[in-house]
N, C-alpha and C. Protein backbone atom coordinates (compact mmCIF):
# COMPACT_ATOMS: atom_id res chain seq x y z
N UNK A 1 19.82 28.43 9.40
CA UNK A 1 19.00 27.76 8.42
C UNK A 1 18.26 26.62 9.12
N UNK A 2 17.18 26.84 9.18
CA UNK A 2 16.31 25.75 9.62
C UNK A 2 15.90 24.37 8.46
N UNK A 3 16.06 23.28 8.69
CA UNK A 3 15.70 22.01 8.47
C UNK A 3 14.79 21.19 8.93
N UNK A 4 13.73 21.02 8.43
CA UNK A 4 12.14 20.62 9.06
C UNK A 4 12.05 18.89 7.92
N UNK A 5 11.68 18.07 9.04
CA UNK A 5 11.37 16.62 8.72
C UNK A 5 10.24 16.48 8.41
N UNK A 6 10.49 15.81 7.50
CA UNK A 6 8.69 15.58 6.43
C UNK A 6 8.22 13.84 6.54
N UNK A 7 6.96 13.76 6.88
CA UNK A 7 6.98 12.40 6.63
C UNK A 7 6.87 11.99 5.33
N UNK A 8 7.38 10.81 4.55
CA UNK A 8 7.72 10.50 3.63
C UNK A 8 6.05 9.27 2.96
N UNK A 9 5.12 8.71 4.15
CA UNK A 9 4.15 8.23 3.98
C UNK A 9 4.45 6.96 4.48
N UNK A 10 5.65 6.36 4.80
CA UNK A 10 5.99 5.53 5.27
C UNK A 10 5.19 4.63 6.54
N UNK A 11 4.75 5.76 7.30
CA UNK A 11 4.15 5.51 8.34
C UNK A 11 2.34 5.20 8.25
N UNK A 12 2.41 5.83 6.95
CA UNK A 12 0.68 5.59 6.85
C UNK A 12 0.48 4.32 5.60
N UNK A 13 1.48 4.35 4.91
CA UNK A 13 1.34 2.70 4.07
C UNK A 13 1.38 1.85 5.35
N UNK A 14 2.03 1.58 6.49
CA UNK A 14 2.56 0.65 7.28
C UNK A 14 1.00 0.48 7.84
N UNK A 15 0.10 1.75 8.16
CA UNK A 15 -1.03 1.85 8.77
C UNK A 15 -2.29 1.05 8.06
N UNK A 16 -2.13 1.51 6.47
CA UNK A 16 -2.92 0.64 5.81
C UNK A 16 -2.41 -0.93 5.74
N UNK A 17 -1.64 -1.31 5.54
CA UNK A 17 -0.98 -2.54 4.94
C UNK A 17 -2.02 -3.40 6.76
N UNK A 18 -1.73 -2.73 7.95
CA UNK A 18 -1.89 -3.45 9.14
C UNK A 18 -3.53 -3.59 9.21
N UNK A 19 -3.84 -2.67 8.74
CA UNK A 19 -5.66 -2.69 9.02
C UNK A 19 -5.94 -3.76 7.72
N UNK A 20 -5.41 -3.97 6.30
CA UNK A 20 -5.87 -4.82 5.84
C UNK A 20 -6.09 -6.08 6.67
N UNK A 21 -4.56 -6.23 6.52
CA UNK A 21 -4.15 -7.59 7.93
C UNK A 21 -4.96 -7.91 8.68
N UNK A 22 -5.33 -7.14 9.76
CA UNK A 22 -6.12 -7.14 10.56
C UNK A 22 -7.83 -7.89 10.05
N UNK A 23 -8.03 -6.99 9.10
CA UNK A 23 -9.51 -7.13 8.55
C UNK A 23 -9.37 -8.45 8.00
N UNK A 24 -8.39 -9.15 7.17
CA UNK A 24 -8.48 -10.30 6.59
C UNK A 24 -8.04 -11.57 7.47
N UNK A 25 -7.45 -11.11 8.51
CA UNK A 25 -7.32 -12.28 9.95
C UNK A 25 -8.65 -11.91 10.02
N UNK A 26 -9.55 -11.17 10.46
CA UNK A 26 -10.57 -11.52 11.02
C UNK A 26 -11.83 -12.06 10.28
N UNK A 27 -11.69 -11.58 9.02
CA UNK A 27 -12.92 -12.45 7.71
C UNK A 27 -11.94 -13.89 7.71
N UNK A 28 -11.26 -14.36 7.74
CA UNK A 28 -10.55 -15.60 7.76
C UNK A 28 -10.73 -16.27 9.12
N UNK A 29 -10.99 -15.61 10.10
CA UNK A 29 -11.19 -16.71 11.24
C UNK A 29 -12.90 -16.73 11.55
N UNK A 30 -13.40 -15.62 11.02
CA UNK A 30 -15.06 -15.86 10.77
C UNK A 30 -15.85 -17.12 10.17
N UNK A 31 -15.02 -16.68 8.63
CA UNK A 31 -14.93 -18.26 7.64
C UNK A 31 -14.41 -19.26 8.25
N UNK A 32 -13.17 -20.01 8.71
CA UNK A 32 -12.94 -21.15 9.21
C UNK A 32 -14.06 -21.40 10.79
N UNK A 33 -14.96 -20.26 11.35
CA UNK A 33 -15.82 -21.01 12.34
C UNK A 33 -14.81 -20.86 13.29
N UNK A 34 -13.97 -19.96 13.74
CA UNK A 34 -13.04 -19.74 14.76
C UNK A 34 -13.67 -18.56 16.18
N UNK A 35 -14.05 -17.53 15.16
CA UNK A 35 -14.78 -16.37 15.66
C UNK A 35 -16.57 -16.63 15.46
N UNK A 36 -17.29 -16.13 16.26
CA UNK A 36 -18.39 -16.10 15.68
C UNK A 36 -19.14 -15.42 14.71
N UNK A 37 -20.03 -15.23 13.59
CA UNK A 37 -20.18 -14.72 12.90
C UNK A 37 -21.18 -13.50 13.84
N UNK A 38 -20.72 -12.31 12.94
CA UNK A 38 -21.26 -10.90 13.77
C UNK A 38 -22.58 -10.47 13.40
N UNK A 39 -22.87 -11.08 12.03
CA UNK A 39 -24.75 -10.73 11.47
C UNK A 39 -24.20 -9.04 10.98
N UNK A 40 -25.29 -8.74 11.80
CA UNK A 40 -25.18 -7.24 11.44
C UNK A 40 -24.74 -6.11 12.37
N UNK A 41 -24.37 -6.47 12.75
CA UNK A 41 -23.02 -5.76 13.76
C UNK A 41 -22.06 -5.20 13.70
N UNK A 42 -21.57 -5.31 12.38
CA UNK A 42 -20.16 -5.27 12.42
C UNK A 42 -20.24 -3.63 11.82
N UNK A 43 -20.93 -3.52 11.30
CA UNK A 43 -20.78 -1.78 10.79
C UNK A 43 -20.57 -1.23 12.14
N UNK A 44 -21.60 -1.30 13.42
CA UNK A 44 -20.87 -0.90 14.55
C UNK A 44 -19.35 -0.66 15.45
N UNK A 45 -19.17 -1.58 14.95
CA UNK A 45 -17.39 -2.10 15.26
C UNK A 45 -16.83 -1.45 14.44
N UNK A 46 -16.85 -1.00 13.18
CA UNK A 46 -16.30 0.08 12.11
C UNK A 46 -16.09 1.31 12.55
N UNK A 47 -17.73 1.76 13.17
CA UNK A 47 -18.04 3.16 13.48
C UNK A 47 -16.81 3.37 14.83
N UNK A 48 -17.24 2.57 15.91
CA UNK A 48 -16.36 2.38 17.11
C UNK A 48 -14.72 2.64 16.93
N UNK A 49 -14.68 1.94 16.00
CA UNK A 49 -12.92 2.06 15.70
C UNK A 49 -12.81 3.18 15.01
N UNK A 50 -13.22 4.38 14.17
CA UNK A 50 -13.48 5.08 13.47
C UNK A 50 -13.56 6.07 14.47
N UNK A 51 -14.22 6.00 15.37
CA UNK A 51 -14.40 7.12 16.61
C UNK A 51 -12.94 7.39 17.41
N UNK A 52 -12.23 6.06 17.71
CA UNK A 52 -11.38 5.84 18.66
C UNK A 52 -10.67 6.59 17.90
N UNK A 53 -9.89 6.31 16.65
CA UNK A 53 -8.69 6.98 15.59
C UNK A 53 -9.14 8.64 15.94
N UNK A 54 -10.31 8.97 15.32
CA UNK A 54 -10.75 10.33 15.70
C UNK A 54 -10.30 11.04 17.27
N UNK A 55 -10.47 10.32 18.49
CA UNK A 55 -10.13 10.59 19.66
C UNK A 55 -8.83 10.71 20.21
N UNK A 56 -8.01 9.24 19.28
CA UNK A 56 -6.74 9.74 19.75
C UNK A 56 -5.82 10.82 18.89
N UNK A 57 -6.73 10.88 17.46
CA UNK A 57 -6.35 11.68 16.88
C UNK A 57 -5.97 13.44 17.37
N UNK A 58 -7.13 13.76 18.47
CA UNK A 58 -7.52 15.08 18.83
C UNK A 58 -6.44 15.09 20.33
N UNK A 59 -6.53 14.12 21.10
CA UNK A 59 -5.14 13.96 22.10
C UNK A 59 -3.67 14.05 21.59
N UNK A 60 -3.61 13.80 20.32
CA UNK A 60 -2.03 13.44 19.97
C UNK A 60 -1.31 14.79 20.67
N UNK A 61 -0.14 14.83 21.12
CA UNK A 61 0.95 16.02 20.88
C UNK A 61 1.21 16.31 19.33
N UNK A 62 1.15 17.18 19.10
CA UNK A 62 2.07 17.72 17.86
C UNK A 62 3.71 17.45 18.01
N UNK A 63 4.25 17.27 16.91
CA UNK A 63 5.47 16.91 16.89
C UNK A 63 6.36 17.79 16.42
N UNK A 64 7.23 18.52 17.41
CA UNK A 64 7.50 19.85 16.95
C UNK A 64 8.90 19.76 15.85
N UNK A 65 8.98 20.45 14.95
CA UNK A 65 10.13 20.31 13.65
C UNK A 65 10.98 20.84 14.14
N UNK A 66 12.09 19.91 13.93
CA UNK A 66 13.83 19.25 13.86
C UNK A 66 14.23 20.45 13.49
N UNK A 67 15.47 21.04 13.90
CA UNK A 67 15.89 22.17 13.09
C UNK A 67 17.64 21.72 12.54
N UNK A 68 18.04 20.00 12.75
CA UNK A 68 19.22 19.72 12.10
C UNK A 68 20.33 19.53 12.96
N UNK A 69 20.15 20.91 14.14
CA UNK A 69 21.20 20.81 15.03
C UNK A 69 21.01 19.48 16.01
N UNK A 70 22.31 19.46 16.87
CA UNK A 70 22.25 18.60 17.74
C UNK A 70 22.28 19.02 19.22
């Protein structure tokens, strides 16, 4: 009898919760005059990071399913 591990979403709430983070450290150090303001740039930096996820997306290994034993 085979036993196959499911992700539960755990890993992709953790993914969103960090990119908020991320995005609101960086509109927060824009506003306090920490960072410089980007104008119209920043959709670029979206696309860029958007590409990268895509790239390492297509490199990943597959993760082959658990069958229980040891």
């Amino acid at each position: 009898m085979s036993h196959q591990t499911f992700n539960d979403g755990r890993s992709t709430t953790i993914t969103w919760a960090l990119i908020l983070i991320g995005l609101g450290t960086l509109f927060l150090l824009i506003n306090a005059g920490v960072l410089p303001d980007w104008g119209e740039s920043w959709p670029a930096v979206l696309i860029i990071i958007g590409v990268a996820i895509l790239i390492g997306a297509f490199f990943k290994k597959p993760k082959l399913p658990t069958n229980g034993s040891v």
